[in-house]
Protein backbone atom coordinates (compact mmCIF):
# COMPACT_ATOMS: atom_id res chain seq x y z
CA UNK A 1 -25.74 13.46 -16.42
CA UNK A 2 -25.09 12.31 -20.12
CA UNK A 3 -22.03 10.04 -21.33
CA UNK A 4 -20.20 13.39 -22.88
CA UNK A 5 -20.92 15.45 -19.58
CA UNK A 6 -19.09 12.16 -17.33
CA UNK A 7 -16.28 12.17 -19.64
CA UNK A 8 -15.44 15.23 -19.82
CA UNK A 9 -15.45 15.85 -15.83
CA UNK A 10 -13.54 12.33 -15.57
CA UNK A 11 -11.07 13.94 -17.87
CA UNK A 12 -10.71 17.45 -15.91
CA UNK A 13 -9.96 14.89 -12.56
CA UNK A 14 -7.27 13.13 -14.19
CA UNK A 15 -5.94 16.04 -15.61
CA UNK A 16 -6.15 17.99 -12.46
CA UNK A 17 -4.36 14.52 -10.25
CA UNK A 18 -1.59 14.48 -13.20
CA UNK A 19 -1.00 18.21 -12.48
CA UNK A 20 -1.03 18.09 -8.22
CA UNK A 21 1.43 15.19 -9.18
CA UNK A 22 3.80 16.41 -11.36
CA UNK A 23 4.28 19.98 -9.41
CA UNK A 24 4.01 18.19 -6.09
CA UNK A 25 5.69 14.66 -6.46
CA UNK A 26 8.98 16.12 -7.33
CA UNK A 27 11.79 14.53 -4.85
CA UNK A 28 14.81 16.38 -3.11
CA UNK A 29 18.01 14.24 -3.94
CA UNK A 30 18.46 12.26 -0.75
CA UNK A 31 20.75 13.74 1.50
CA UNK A 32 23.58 10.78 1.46
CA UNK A 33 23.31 11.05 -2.21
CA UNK A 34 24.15 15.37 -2.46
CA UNK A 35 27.37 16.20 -3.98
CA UNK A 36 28.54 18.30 -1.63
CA UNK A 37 31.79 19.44 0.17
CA UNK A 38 31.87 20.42 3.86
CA UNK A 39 33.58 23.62 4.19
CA UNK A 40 34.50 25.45 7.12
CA UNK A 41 34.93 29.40 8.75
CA UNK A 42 38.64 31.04 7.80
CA UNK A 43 40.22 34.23 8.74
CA UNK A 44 40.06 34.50 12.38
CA UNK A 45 43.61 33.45 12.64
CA UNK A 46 45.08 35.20 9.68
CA UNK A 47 46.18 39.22 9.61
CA UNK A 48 43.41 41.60 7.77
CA UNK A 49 42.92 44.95 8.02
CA UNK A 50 39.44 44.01 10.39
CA UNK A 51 42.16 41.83 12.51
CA UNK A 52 43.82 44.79 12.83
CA UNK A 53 41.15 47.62 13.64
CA UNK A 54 39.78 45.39 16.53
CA UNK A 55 42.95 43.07 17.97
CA UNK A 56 44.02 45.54 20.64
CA UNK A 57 40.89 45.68 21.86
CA UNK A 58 40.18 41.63 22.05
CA UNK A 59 43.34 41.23 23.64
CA UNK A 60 43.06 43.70 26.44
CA UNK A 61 39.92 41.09 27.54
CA UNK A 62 40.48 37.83 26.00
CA UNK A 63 37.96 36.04 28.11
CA UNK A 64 35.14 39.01 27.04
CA UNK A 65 33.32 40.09 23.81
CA UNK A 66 32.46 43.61 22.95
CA UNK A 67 28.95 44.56 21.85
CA UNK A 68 27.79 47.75 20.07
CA UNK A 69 23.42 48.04 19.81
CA UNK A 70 22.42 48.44 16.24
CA UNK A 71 18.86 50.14 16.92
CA UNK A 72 18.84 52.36 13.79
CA UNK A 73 17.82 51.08 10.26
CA UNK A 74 20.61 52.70 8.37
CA UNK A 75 23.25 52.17 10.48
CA UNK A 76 22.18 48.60 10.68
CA UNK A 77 22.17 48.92 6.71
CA UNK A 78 25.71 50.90 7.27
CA UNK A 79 27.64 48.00 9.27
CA UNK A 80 26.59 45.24 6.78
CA UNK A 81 28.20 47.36 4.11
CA UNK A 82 30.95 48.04 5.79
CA UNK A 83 32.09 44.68 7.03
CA UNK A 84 31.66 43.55 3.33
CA UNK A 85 33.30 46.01 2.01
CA UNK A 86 36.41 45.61 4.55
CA UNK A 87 36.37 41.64 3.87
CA UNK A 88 40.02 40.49 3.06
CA UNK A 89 39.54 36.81 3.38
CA UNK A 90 35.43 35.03 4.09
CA UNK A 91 32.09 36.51 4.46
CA UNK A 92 29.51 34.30 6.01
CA UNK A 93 26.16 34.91 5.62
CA UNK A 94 22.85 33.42 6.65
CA UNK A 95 19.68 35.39 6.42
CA UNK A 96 15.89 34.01 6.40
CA UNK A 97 15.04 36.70 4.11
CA UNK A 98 16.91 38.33 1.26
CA UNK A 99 14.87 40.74 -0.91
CA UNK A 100 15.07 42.09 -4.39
CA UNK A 101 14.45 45.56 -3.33
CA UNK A 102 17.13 48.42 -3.52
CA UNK A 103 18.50 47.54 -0.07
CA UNK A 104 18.44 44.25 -0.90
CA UNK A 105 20.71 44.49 -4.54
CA UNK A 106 23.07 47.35 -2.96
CA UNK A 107 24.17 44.51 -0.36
CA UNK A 108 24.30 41.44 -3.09
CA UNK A 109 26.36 43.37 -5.09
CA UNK A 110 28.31 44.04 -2.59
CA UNK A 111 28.65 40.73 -2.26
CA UNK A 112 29.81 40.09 -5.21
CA UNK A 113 32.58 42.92 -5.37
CA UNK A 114 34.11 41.26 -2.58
CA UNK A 115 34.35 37.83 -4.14
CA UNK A 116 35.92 39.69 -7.26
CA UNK A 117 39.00 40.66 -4.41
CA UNK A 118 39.06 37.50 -3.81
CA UNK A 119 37.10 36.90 -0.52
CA UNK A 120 35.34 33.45 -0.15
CA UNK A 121 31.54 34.29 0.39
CA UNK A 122 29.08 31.42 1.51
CA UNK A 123 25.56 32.40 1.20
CA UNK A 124 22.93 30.83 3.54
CA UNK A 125 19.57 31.25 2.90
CA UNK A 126 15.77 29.96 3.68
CA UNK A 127 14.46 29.08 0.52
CA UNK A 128 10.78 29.84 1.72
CA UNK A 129 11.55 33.57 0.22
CA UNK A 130 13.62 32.50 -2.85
CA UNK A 131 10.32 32.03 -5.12
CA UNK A 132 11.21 34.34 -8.36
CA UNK A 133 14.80 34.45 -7.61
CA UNK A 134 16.24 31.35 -8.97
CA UNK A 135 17.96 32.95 -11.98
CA UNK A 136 19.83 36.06 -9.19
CA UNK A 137 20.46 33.02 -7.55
CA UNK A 138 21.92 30.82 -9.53
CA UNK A 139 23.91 34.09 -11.69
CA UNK A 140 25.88 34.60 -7.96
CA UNK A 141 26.67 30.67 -6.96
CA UNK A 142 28.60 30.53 -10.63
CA UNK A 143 30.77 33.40 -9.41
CA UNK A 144 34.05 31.22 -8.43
CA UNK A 145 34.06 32.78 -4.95
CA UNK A 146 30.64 32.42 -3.99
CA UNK A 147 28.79 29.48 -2.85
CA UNK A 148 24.77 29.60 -2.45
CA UNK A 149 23.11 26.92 -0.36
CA UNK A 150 19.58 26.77 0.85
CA UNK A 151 17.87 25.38 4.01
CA UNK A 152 15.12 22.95 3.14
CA UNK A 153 13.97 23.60 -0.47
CA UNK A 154 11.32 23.41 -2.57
CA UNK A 155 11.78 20.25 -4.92
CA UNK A 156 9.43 21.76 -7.82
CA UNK A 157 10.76 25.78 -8.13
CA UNK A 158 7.82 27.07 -10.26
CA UNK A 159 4.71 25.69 -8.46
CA UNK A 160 5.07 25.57 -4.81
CA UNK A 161 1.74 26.04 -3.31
CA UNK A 162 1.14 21.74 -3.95
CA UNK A 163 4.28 21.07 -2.40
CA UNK A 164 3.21 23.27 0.18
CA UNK A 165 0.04 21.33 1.03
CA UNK A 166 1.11 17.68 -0.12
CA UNK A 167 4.50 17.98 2.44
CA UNK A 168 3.68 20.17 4.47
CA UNK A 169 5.25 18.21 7.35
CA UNK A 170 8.44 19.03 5.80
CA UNK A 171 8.10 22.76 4.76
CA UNK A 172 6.51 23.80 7.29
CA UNK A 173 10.05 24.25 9.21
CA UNK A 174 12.22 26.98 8.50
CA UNK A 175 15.41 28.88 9.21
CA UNK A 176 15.05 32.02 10.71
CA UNK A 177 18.65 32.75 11.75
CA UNK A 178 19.95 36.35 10.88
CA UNK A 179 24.44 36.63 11.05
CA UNK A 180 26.90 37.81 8.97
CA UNK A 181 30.40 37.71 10.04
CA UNK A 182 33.44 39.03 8.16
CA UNK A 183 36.66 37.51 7.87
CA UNK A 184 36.11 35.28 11.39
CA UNK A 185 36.88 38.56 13.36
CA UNK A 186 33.56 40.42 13.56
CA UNK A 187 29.79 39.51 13.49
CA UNK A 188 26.06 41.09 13.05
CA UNK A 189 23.53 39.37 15.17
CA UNK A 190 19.86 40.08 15.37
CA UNK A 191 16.16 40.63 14.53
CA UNK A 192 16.92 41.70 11.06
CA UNK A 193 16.49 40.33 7.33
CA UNK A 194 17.68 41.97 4.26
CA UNK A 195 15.20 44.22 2.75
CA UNK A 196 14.15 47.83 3.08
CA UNK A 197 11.64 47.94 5.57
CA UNK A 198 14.49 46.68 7.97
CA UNK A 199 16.88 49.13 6.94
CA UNK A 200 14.27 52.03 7.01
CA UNK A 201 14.59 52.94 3.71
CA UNK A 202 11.12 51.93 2.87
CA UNK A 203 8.53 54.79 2.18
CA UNK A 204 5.25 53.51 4.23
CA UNK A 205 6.18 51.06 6.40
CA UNK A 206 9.31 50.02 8.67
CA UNK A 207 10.43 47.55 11.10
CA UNK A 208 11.78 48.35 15.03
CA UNK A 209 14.26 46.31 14.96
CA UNK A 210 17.76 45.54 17.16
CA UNK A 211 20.89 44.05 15.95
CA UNK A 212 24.51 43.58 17.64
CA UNK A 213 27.91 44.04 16.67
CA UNK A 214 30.10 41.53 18.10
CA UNK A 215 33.96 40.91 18.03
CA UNK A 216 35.96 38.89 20.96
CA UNK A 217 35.35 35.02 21.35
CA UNK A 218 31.66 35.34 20.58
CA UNK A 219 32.79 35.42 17.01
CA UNK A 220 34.11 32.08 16.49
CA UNK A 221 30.79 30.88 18.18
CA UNK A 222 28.84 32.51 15.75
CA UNK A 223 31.00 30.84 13.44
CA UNK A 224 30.12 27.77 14.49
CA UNK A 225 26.82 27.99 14.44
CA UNK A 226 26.65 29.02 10.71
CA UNK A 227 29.30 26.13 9.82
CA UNK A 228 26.92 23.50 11.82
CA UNK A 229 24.49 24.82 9.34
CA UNK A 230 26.09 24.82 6.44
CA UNK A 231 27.08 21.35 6.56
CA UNK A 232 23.51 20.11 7.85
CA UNK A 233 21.65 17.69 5.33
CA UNK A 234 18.83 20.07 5.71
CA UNK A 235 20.82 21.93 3.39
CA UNK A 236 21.22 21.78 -0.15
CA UNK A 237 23.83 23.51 -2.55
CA UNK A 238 21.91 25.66 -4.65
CA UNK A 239 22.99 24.00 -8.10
CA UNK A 240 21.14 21.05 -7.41
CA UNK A 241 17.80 22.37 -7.13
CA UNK A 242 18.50 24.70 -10.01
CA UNK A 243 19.93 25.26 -13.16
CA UNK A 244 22.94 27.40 -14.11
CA UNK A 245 22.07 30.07 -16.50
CA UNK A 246 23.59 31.13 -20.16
CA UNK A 247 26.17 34.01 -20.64
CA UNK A 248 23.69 35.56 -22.18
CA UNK A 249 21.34 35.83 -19.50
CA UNK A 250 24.25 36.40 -17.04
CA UNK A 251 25.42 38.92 -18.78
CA UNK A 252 22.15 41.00 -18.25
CA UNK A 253 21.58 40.17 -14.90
CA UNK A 254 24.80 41.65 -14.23
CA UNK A 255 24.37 44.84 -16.20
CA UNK A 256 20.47 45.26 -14.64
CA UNK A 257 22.56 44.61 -11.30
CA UNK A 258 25.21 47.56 -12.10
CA UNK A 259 22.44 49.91 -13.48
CA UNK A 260 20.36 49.13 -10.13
CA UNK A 261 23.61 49.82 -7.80
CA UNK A 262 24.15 52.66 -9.89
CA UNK A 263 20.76 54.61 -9.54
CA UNK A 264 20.56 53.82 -6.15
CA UNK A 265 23.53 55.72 -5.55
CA UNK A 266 22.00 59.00 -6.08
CA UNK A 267 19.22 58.46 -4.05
CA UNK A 268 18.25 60.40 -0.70
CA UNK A 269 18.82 56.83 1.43
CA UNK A 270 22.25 56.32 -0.46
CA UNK A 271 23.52 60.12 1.00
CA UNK A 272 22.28 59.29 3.83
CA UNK A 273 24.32 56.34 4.56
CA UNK A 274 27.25 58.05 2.75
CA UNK A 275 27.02 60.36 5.96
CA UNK A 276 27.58 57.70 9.25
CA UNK A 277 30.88 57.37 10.18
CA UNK A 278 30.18 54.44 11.79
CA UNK A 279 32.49 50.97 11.25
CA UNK A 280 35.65 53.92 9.60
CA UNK A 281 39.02 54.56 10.40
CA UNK A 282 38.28 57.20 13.12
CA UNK A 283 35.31 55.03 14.28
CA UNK A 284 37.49 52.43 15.10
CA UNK A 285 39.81 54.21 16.96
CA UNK A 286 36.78 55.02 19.95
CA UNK A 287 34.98 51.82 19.27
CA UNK A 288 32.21 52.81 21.44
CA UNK A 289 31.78 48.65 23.13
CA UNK A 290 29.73 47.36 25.58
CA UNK A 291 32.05 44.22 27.44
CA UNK A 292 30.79 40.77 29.04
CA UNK A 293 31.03 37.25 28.95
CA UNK A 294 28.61 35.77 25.99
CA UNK A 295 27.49 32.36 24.53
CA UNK A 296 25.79 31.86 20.73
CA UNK A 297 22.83 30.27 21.59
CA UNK A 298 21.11 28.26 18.57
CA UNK A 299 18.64 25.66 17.26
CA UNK A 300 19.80 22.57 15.76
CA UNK A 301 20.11 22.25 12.18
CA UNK A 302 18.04 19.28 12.28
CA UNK A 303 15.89 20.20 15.16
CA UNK A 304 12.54 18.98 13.03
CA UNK A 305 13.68 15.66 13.39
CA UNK A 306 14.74 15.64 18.10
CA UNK A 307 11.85 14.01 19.90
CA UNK A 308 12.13 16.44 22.80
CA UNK A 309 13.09 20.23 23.56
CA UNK A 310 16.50 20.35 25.26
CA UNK A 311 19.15 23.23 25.62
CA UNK A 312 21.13 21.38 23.31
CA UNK A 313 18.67 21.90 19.97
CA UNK A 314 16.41 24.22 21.13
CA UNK A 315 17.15 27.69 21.91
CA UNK A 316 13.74 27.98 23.82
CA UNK A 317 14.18 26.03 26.14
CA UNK A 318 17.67 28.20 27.26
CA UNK A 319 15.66 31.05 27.67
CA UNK A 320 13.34 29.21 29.69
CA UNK A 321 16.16 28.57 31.75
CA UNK A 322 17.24 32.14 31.79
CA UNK A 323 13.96 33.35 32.61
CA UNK A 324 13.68 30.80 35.60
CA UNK A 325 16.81 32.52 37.25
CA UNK A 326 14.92 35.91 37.66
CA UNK A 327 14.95 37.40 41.00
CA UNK A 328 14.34 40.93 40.50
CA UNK A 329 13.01 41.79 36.94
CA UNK A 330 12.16 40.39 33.04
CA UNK A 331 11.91 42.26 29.82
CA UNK A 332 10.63 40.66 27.03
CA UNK A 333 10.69 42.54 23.64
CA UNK A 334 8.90 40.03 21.14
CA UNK A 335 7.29 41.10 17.91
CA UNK A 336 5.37 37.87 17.45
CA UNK A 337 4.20 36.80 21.19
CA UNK A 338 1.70 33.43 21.31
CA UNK A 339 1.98 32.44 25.20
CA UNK A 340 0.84 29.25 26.49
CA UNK A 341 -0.94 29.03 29.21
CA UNK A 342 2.10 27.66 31.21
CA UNK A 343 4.05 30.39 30.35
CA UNK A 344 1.65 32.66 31.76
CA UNK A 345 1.03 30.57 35.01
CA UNK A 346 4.92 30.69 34.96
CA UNK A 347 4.97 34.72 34.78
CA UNK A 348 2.49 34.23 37.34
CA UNK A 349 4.39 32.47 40.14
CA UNK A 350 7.06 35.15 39.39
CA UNK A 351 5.83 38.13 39.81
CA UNK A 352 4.19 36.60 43.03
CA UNK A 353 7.91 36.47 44.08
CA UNK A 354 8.26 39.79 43.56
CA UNK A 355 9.92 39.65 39.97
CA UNK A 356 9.01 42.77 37.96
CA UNK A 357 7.57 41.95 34.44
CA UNK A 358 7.28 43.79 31.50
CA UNK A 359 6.43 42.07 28.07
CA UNK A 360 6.28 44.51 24.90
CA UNK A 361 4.78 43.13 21.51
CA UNK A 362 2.86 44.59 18.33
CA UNK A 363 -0.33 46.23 18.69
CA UNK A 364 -3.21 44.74 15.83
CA UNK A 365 -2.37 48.12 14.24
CA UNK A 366 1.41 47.43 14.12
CA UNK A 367 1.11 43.92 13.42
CA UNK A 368 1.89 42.74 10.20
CA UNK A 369 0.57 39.50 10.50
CA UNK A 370 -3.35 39.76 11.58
CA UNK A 371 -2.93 36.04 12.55
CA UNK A 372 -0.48 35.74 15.08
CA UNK A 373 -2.46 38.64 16.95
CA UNK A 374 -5.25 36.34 16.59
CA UNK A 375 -3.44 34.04 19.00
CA UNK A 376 -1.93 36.23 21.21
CA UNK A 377 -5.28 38.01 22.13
CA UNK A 378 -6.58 35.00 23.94
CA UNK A 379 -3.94 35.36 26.58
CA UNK A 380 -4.17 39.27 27.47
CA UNK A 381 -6.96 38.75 29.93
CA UNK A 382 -4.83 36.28 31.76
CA UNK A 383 -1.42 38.07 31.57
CA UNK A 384 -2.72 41.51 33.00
CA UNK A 385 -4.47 39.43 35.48
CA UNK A 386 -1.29 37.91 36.75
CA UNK A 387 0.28 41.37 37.40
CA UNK A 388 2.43 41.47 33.99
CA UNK A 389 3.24 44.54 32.74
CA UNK A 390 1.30 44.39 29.03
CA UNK A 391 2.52 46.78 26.26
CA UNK A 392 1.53 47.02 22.52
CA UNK A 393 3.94 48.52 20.33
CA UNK A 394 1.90 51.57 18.49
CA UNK A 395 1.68 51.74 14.29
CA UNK A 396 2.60 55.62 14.97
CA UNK A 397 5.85 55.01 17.11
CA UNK A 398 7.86 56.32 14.45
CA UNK A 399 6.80 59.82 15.52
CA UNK A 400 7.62 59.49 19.19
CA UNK A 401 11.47 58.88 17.94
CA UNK A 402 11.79 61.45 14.92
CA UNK A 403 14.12 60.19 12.13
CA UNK A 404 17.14 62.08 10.94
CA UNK A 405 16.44 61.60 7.41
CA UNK A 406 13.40 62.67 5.11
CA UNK A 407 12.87 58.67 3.95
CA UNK A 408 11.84 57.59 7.15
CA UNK A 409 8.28 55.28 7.21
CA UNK A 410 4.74 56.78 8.10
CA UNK A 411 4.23 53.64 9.73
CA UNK A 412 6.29 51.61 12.28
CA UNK A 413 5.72 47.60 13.36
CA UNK A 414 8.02 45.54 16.39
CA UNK A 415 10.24 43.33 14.54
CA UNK A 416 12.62 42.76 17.58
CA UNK A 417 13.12 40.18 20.00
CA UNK A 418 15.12 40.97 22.89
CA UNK A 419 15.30 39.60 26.52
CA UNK A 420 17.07 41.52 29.53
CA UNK A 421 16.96 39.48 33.10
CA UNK A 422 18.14 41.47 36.71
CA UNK A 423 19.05 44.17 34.23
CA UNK A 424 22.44 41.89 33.95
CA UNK A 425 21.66 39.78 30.76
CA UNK A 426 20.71 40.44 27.70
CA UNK A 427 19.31 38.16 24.42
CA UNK A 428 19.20 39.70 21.04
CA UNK A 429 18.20 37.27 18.14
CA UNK A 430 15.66 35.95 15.61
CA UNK A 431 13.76 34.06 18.24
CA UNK A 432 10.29 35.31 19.28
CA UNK A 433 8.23 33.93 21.76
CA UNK A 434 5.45 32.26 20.12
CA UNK A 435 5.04 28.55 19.19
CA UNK A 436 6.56 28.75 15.41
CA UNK A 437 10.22 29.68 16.86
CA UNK A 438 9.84 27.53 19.65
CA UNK A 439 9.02 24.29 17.78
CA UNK A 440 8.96 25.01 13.84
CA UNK A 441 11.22 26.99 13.28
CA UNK A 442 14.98 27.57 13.97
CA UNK A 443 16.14 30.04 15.74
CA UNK A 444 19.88 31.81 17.00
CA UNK A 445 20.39 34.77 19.19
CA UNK A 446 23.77 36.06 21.67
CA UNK A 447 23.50 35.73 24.92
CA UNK A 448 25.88 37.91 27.15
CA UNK A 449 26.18 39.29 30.29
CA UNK A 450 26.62 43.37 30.70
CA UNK A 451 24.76 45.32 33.16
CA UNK A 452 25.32 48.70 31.95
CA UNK A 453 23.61 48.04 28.31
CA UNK A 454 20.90 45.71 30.54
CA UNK A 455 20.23 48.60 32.78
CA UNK A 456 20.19 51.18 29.70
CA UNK A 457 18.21 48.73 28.15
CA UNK A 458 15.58 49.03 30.96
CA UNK A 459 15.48 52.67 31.65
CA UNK A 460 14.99 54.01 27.88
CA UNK A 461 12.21 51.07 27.73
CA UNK A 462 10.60 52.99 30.90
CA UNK A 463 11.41 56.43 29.75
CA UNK A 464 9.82 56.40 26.39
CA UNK A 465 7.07 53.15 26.32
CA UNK A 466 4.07 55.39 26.56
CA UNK A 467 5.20 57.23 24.05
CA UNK A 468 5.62 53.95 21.99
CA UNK A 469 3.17 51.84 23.15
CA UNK A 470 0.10 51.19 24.47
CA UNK A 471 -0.46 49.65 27.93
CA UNK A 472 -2.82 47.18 28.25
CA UNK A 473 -4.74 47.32 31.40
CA UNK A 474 -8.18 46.02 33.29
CA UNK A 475 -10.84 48.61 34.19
CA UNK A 476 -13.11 47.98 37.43
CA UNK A 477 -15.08 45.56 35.20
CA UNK A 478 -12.56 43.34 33.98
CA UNK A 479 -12.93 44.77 30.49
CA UNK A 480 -9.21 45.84 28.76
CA UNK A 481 -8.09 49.22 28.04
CA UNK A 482 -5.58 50.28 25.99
CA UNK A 483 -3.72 53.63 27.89
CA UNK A 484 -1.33 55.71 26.69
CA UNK A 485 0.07 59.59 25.64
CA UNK A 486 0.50 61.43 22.61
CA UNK A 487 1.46 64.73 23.04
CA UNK A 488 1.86 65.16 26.46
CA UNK A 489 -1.46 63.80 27.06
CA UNK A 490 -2.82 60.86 28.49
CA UNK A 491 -5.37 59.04 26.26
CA UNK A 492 -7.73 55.64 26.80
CA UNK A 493 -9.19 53.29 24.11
CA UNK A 494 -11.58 50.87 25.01
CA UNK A 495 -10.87 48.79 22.38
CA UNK A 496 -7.88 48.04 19.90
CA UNK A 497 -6.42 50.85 19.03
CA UNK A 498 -6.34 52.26 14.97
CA UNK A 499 -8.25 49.78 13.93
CA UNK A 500 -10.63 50.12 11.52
CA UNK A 501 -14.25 47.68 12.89
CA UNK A 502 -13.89 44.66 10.38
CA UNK A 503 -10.28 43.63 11.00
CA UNK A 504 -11.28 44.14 14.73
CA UNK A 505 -13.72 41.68 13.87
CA UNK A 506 -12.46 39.23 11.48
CA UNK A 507 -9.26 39.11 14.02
CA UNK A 508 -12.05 38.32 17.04
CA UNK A 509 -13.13 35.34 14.95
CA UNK A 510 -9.80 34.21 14.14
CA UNK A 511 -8.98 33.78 17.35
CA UNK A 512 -11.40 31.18 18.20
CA UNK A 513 -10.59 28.81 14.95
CA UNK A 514 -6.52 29.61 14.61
CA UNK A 515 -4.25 26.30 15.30
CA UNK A 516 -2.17 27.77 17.83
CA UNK A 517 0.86 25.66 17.31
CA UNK A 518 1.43 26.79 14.00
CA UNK A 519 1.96 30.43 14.94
């Protein structure tokens, strides 16, 4: 190789090390160092018109919380409104993803309508999906009332994939808690981000999803929970990752914002939404509630950094505990589902007891992410083998449960993660069971004892799976089947459903070379 050709490649290396260095090397401002205030839940103890609607109520069972199922995309998008639009006095909000779609800017604005009445709004968010969104960002933590803060950040905000690689100790662990809780006296728990395809409103593909409205004691747990957060050294107030922006630019945000809002409020989703009475006056007065005892159960802000998995920072290892108390039946409803092999010799022993298991997750079809499926395939064999009852959620389930409205999604994918035990308790959360929210990730979900939503839970999930789903079985030569019914008829695959040969494939291989732990 000549002199010129040496020099030039030793120049492209140095260059190239400068760049991975500058975009990668940039520091977090240590935690003991951030200029930040602790701050902490109001309004549960002072008179609002949300104190009001649901105080009679609370009192009549003061040692209870009341629960209302939130299957349905737009009346999931319908309660979030309406609790921020009824906010008097706080709005607490922690979400792992927030996006920029029309869903998305309907609820930021409103949002920011509230802090113009004068409600404090905290924002909590993951920065994993803040990439693009500094400037929204930043435009809302200037409003007076409004505080952003974000859970682990990226230190360089324009080139993240370096970081990514060079820390990836550190990034690797997000917050996946979904609440929002208006004025301390009610709260929305669940499964869901904020973004179309959760609300439904999305024109090819949606999310099955489950949420719960909560008032009563549970509340002030949830509460907790975000305020444990919020006051974490994991996270960081938003200004000191990023800069503020000019009038100018504020300015323009806030009239692309209005004229967003705006058009949006002619479209088919809008009237739709304009339609559900759900969370008014009237709607109030029935205040359709299912009533038990419940606990918030949650991950540790800083549960990176515990050397062990205990039911103090882990919320896993709770519902290992709840599972272990089984005596007559388990329902597992999670979107994302990488067993171990203990869990399964766990399932195992308990359906040898008699325990009645039924586990529900996506379908390769309905999965969004090819390489979680990857891992969970390994363990199908095994898990029909041990007697579970094996169900993949079908890309076509949409059709089995016709929607209302004209908007509704060709295509459908299990988003939910939901756990009923005896057909007496009942989880509903962010945490599915697969080694990313067990160990990476953290995680929050309600807890609460009611056996007539636990029962109804379990006979709609009997009444309509093969509709929904397939069943995963063994044939006579140990090979799996996938069985189910569309239109009245009962239909076999003999392999994975939908599926088009090379992601059947490429999935196949996958599965061999995927680190498990990371899923």
């Amino acid at each position: 190789m000549q002199a010129t050709q040496l020099f030039k490649l030793f120049s492209y290396i140095l260059f190239l090390s400068g760049f991975v260095c500058l975009t990668s090397c940039r520091s977090l401002p240590p935690a003991d160092q951030m200029n930040r205030t602790e701050s902490f839940a109001i309004g549960s103890d002072r008179a609002s018109s949300l104190s009001e609607h649901v105080s009679e109520a609370v009192a009549a069972r003061p040692d209870q919380s009341g629960f209302m199922v939130l299957a349905g995309g737009v009346d999931s998008f319908v309660a979030r409104m309406k609790l921020i639009e009824s906010a008097e006095i706080s709005l607490d909000v922690q979400y792992y993803i927030w996006h920029s779609d029309s869903t998305g800017l309907v609820l930021a604005n409103a949002l920011i309508d509230a802090a113009d009445r004068g409600v404090r709004v905290r924002l909590l968010l993951d920065d994993l999906d803040t990439s693009g969104k500094d400037l929204g960002l930043s435009a809302i933590n200037q409003h007076p009332n409004i505080e952003v803060r974000v859970y682990n950040p990226f230190a360089n905000r324009s080139f993240r994939l370096f970081e990514s690689v060079s820390q990836l100790n550190r990034v690797n662990h997000r917050m996946h808690n979904k609440s929002l809780t208006a004025d301390g006296q009610v709260t929305i728990v669940g499964g869901r981000n904020i973004g179309n395809e959760y609300f439904n409103a999305e024109g090819h593909a949606a999310f099955a999803d489950l949420d719960v409205l909560s008032i009563g004691p549970v509340v002030a747990k949830v509460s907790d929970a975000f305020d444990s957060y919020w006051n974490s050294p994991w996270v960081y107030p938003f200004e000191l990752i990023a800069n503020n922006v000019d009038q100018d630019t504020l300015a323009g945000l806030q009239a692309e914002l209005t004229a967003t809002v705006e058009r949006e409020s002619e479209s088919n989703y809008a009237q739709a939404a304009s339609e559900s009475k759900l969370l008014t006056s009237e709607y109030y007065d029935q205040f359709p509630l299912y009533w038990g005892k419940a606990e918030v159960l949650y991950d540790a802000p800083n549960k990176a950094e515990t050397d062990s998995a205990d039911t103090a920072t882990h919320v896993g290892a709770n519902l290992a505990n709840l599972l272990r108390i089984a005596n007559r039946d388990i329902l597992i409803i999670s979107a994302y589902f990488v067993p171990t092999d203990h869990f399964v010799q766990g399932m195992k022993i308990l359906v040898e007891s008699g325990v009645r298991v039924r586990i529900l997750t996506n379908s390769l079809a309905a999965n969004d992410v090819g390489i979680v499926h990857a891992g969970y395939m390994n363990y199908r064999e095994a898990l029909v083998e041990a007697g579970v009852e094996l169900y993949e959620f079908k890309p076509n389930a949409n059709r089995a449960t016709p929607q209302k409205h004209s908007f509704g999604s060709s295509r459908a994918s299990l988003h939910a993660k939901t756990f009923t035990v005896d057909e007496r308790y009942m989880f509903v959360g962010s945490f599915n069971l697969d080694p990313r929210s067990m160990d990476l990730n953290t995680e929050m979900g309600v807890l609460f004892e009611s056996t007539l939503l636990a029962e109804r839970v379990s006979r709609e999930f009997d009444e309509s799976i093969l509709n929904k789903a397939y069943r995963v079985e063994l044939d006579e030569n140990q090979a799996l089947r996938w069985r189910t019914t569309e239109n009245g008829e009962e239909i076999t695959f003999e392999h994975e459903p939908e599926v088009g040969f090379f992601r059947r494939i490429s999935v196949n291989i996958l599965s061999y070379i995927v680190i498990e732990s990371w899923l």
